[in-house]
N, C-alpha and C. Protein backbone atom coordinates (compact mmCIF):
# COMPACT_ATOMS: atom_id res chain seq x y z
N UNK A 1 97.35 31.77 -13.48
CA UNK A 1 97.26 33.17 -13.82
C UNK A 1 95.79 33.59 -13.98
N UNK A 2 95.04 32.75 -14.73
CA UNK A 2 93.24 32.83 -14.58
C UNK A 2 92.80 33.44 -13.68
N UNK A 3 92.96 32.53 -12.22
CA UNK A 3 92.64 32.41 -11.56
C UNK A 3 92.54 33.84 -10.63
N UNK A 4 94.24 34.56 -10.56
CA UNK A 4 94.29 35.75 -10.25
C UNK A 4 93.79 36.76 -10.76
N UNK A 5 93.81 36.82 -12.38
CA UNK A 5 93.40 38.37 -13.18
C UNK A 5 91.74 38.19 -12.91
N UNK A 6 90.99 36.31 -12.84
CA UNK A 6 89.15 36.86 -12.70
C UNK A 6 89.30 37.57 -11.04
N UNK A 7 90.20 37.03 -10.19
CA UNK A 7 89.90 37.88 -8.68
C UNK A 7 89.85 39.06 -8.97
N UNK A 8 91.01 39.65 -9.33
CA UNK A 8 91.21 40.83 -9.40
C UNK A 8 89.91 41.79 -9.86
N UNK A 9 89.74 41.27 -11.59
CA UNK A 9 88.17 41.72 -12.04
C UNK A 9 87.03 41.72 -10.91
N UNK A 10 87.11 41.07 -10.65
CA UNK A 10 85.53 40.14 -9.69
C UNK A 10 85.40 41.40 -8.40
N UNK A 11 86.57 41.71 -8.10
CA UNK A 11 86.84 42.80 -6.72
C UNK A 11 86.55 44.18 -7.38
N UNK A 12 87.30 44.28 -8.87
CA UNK A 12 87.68 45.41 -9.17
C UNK A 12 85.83 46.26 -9.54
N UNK A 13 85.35 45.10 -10.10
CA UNK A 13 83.80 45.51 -10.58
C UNK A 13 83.24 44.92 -9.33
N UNK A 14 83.13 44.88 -8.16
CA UNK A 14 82.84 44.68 -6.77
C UNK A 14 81.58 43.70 -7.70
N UNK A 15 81.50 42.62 -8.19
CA UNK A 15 80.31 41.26 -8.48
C UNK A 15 80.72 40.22 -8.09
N UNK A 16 81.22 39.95 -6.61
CA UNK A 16 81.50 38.91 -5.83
C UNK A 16 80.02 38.39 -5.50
N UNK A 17 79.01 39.05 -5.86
CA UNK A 17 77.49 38.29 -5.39
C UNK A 17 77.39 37.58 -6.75
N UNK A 18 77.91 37.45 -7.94
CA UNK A 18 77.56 36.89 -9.10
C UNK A 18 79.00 35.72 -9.19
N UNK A 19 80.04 35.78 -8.94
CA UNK A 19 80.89 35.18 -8.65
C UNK A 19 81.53 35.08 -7.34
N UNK A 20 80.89 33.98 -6.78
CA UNK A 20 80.85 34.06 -5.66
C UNK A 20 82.25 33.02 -5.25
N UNK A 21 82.98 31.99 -5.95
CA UNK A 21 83.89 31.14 -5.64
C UNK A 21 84.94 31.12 -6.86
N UNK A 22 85.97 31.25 -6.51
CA UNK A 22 86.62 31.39 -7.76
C UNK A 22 87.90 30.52 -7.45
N UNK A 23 88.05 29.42 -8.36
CA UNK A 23 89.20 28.48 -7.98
C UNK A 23 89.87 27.89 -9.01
N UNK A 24 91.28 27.71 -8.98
CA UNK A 24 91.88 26.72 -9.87
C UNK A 24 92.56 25.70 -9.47
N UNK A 25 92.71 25.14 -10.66
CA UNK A 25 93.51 23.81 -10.28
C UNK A 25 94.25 23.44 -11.45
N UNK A 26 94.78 22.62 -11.15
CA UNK A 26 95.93 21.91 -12.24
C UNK A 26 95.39 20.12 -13.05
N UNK A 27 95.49 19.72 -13.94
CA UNK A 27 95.23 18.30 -14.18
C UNK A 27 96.73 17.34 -14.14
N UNK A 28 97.49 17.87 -14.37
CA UNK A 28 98.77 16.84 -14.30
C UNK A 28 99.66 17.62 -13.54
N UNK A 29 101.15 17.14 -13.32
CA UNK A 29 102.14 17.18 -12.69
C UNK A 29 102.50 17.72 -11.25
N UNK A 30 101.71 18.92 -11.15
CA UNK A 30 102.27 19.96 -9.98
C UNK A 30 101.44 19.05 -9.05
N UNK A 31 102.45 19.32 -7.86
CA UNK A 31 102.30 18.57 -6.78
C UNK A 31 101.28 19.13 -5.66
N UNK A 32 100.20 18.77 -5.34
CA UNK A 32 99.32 19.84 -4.46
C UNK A 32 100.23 20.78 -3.03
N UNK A 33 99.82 21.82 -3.20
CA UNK A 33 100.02 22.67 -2.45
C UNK A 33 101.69 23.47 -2.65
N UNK A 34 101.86 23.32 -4.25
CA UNK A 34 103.32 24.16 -4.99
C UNK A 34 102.58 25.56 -4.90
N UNK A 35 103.32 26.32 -4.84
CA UNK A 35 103.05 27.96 -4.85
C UNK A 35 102.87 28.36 -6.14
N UNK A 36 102.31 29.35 -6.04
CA UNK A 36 102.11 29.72 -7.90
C UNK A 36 103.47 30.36 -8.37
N UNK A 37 103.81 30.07 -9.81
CA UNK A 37 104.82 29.92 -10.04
C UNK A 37 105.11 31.17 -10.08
N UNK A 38 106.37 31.71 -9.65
CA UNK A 38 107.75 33.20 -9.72
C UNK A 38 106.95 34.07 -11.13
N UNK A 39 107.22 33.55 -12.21
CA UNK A 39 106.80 34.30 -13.20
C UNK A 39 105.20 34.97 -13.22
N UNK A 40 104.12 33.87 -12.97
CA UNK A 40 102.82 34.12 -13.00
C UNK A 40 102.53 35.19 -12.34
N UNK A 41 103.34 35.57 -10.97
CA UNK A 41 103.06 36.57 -9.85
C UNK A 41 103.83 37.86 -10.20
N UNK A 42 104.54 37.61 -11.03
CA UNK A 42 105.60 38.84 -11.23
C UNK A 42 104.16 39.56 -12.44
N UNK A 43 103.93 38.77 -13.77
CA UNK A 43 103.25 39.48 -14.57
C UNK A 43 101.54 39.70 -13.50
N UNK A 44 101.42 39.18 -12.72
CA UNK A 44 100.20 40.01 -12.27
C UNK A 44 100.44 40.98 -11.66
N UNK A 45 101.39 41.08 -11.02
CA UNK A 45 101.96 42.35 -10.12
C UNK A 45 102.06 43.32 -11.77
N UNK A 46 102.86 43.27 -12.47
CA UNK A 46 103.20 44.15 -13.60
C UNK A 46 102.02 44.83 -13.94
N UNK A 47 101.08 44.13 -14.42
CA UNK A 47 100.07 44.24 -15.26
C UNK A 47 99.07 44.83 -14.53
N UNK A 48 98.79 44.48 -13.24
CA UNK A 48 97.58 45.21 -12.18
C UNK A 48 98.08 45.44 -10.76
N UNK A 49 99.39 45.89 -10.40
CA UNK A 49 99.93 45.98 -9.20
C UNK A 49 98.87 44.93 -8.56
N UNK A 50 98.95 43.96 -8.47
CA UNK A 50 98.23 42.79 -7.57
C UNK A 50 98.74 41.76 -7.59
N UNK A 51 98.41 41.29 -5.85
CA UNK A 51 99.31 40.36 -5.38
C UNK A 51 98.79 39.31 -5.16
N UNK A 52 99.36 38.06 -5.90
CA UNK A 52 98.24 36.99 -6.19
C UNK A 52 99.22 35.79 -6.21
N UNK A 53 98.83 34.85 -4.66
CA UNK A 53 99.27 33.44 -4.87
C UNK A 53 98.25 32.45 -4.43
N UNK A 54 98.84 31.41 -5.09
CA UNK A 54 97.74 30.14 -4.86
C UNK A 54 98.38 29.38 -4.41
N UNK A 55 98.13 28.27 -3.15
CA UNK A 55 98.90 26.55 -3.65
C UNK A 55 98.38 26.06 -4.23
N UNK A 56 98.44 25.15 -5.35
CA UNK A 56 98.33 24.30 -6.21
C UNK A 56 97.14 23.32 -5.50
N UNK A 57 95.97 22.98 -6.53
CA UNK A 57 95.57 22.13 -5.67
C UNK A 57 95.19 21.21 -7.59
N UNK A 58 95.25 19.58 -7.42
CA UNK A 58 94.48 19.13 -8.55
C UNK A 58 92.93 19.11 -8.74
N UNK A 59 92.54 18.58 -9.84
CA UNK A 59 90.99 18.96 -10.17
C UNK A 59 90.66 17.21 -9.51
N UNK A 60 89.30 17.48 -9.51
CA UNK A 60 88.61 16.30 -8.48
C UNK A 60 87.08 16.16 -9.68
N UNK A 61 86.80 15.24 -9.40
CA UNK A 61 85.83 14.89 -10.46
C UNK A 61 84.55 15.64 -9.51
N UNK A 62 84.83 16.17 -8.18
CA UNK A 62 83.89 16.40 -7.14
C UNK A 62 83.62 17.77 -7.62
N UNK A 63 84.53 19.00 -8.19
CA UNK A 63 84.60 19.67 -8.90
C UNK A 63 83.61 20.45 -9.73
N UNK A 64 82.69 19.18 -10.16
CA UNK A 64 82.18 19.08 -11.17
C UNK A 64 80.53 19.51 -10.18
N UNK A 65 80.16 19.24 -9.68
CA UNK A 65 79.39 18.91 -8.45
C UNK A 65 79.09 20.43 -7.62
N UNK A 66 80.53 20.93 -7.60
CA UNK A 66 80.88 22.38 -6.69
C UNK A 66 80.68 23.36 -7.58
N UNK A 67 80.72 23.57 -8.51
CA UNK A 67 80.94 24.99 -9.22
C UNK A 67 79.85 24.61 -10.56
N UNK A 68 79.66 25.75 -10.53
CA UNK A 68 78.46 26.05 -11.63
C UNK A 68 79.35 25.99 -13.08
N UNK A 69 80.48 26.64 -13.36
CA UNK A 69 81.06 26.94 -14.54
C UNK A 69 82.96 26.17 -14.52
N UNK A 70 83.11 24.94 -15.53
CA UNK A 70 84.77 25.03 -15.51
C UNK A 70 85.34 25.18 -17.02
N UNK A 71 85.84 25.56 -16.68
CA UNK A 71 86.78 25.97 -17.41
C UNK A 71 88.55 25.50 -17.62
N UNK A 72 88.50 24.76 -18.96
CA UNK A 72 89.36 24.20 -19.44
C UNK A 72 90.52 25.19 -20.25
N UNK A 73 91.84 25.24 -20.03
CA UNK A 73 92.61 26.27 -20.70
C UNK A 73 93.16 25.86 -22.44
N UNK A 74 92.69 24.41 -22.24
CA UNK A 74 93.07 23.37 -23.37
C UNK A 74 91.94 22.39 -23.53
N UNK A 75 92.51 21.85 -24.70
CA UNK A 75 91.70 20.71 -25.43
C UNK A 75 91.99 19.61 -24.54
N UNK A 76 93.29 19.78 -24.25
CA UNK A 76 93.61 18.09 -23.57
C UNK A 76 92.81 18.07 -22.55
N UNK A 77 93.03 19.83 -21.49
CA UNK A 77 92.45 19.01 -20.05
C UNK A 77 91.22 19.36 -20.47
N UNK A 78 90.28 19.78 -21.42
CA UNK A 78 89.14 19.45 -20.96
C UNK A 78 88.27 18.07 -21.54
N UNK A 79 89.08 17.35 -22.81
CA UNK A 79 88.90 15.99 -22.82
C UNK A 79 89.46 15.28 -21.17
N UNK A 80 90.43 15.44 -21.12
CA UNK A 80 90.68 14.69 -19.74
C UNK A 80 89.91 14.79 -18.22
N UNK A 81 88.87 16.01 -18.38
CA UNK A 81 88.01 16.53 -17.68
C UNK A 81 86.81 15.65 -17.65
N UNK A 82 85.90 15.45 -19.00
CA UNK A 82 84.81 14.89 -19.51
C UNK A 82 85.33 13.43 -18.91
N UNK A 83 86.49 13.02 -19.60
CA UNK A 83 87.16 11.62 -19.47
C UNK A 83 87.06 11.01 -17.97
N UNK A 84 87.23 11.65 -17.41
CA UNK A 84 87.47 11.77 -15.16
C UNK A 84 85.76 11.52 -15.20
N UNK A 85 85.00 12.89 -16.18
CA UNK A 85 83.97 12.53 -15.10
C UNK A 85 82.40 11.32 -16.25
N UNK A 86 83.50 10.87 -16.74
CA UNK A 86 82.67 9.81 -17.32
C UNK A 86 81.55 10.04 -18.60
N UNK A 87 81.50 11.38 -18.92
CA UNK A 87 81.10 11.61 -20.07
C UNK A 87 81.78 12.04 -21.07
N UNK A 88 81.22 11.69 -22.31
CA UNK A 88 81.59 11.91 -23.42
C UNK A 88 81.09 13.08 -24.10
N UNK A 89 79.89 13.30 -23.58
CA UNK A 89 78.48 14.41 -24.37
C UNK A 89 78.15 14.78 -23.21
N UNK A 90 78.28 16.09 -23.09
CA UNK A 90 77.29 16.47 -22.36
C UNK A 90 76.44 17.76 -22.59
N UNK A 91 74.72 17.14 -22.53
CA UNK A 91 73.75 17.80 -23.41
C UNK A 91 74.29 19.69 -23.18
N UNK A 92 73.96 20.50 -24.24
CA UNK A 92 74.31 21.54 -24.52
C UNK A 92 73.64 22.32 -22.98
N UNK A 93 72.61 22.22 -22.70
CA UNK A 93 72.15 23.17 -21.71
C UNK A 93 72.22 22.57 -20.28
N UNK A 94 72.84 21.55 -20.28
CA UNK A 94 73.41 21.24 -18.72
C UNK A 94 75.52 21.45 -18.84
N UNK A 95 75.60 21.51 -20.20
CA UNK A 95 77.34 21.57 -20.04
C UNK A 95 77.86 22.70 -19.04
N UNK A 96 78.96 21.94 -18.01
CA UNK A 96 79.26 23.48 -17.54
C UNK A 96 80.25 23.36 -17.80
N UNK A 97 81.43 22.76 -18.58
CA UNK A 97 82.79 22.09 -19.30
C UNK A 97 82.66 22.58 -20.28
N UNK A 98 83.55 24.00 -20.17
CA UNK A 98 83.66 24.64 -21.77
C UNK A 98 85.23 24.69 -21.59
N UNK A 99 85.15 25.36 -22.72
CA UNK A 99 87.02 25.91 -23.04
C UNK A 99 86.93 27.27 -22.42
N UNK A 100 87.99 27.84 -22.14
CA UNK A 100 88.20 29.42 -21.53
C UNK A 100 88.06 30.31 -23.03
N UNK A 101 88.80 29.93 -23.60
CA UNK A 101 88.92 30.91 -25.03
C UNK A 101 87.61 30.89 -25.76
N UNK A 102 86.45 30.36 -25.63
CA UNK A 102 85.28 30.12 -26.35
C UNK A 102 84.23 31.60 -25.71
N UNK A 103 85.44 32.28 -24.45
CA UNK A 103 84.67 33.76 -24.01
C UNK A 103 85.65 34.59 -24.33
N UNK A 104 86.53 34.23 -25.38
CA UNK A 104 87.66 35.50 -25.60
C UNK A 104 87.01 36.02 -27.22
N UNK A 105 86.90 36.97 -26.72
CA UNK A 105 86.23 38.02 -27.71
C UNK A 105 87.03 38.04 -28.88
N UNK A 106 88.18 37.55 -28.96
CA UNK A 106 89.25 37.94 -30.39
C UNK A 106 88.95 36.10 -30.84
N UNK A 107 88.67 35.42 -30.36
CA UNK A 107 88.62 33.83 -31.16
C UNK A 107 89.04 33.03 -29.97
N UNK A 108 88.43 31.53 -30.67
CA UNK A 108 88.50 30.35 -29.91
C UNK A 108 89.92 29.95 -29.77
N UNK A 109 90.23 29.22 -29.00
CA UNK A 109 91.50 27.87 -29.46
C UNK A 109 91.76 27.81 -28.02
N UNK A 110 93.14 27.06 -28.03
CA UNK A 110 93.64 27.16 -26.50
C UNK A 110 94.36 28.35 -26.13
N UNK A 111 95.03 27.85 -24.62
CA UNK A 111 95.53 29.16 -24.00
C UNK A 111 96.78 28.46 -23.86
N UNK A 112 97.80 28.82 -24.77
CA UNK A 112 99.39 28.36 -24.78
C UNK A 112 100.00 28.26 -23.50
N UNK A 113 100.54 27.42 -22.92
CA UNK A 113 101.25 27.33 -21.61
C UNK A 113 102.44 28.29 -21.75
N UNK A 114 102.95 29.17 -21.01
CA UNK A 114 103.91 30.03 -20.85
C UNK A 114 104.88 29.46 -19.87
N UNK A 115 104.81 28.76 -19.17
CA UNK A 115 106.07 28.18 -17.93
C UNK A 115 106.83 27.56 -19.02
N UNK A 116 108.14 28.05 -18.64
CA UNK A 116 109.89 27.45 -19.48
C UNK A 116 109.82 28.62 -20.23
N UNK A 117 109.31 29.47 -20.96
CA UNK A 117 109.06 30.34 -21.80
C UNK A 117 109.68 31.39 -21.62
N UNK A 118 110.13 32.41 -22.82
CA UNK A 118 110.69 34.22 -22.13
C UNK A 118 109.59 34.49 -21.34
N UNK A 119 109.75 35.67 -20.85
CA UNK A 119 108.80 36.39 -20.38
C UNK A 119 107.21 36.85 -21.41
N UNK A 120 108.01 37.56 -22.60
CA UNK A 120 107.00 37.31 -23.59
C UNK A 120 105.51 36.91 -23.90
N UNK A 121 105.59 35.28 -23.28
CA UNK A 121 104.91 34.45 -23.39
C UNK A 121 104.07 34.25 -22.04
N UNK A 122 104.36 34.99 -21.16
CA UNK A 122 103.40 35.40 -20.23
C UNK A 122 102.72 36.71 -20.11
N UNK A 123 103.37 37.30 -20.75
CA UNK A 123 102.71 38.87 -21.41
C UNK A 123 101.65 38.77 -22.60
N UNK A 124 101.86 37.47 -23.31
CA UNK A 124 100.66 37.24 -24.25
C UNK A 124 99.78 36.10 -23.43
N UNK A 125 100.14 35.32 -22.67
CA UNK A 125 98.82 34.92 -22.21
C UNK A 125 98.32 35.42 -21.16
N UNK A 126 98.98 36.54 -20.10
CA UNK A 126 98.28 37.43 -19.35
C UNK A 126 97.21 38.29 -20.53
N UNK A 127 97.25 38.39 -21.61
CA UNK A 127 96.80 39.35 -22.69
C UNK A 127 95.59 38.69 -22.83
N UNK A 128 95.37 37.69 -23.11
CA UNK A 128 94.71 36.19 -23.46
C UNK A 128 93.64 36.55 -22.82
N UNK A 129 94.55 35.85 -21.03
CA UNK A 129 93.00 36.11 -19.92
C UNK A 129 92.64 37.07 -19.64
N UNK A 130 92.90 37.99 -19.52
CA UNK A 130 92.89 39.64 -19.17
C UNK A 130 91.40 39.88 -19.56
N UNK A 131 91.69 39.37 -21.42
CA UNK A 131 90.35 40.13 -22.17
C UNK A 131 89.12 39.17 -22.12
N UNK A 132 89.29 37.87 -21.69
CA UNK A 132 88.61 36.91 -21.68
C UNK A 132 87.77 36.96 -20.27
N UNK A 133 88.39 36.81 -19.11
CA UNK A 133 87.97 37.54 -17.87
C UNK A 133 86.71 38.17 -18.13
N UNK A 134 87.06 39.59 -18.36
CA UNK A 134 86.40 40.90 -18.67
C UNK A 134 85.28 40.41 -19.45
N UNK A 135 85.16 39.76 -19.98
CA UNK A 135 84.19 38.99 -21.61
C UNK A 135 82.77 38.39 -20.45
N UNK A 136 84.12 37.53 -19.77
CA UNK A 136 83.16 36.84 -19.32
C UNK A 136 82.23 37.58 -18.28
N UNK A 137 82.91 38.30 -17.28
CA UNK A 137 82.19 38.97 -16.64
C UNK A 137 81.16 40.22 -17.25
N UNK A 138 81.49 40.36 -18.24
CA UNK A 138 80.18 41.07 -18.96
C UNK A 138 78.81 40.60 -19.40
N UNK A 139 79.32 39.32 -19.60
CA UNK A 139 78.11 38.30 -20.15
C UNK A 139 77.17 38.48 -18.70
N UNK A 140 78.03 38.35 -17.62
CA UNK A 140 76.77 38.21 -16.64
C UNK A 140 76.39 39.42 -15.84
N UNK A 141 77.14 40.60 -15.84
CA UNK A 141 76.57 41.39 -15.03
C UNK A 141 77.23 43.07 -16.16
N UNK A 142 76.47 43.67 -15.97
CA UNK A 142 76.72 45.15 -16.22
C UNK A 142 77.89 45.90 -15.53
N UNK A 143 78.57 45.84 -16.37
CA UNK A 143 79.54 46.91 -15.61
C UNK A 143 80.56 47.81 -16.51
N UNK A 144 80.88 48.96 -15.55
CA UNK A 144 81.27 49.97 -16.72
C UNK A 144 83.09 49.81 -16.27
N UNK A 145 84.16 50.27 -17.36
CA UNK A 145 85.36 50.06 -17.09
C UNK A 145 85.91 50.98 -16.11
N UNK A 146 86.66 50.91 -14.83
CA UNK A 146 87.25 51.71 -13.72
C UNK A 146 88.77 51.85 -14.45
């Protein structure tokens, strides 16, 4: 769901020169190249008439290497992140392994998994990334709300 609401932002405030690659992935179960799940696509359609699928791909320690910024939705995967790529510490001004919620303007913690869940529970963590997104993309570029 991340993955779709930063596109959406990223297009919507046309700063595809400041975010230039935008990707997710999974750390356990889903099998590479599963479609994004029925629910995830229904609340992005709801929420921003936008039409947003992914196949599934897992995270790669190579990952780490490709992208300037990752972003962990949890504690687990981003210990299991550090864990893959062999550190324990990593110094404050080279970390690019943060948590997602550490740019959500209302407080830290994780981002509750919503799959098995009512609907509900994708309406509060579409809520989650929505404002976190937006957070983040403010930090780096100026932009006014459309």
């Amino acid at each position: 769901m991340a993955h779709g609401v930063m596109q959406y932002l990223v297009d919507k405030y046309e700063c595809q020169n400041v975010f230039c690659k935008i990707d997710s992935c999974g750390m356990y179960g889903e099998a590479e190249g599963t479609q994004t799940h029925q629910r995830t696509i229904l609340e992005i359609q709801n929420q921003l008439n936008y039409q947003f699928t992914k196949p599934s791909r897992n995270w790669s320690a190579k990952d780490y290497d490709e992208y300037d910024l990752i972003l962990a939705m949890d504690k687990s995967n981003y210990f299991a992140i550090l864990k893959q790529l062999g550190k324990q510490k990593i110094s404050d001004d080279a970390q690019k392994v943060k948590l997602f919620r550490d740019f959500d303007p209302q407080g830290k913690g994780n981002v509750m998994n919503p799959y098995g869940g009512e609907q509900i529970k994708y309406t509060q963590v579409f809520q989650i990334i929505e404002r976190t997104c937006k957070n983040i993309i403010q930090n780096h570029v100026q932009i006014q709300d459309k």
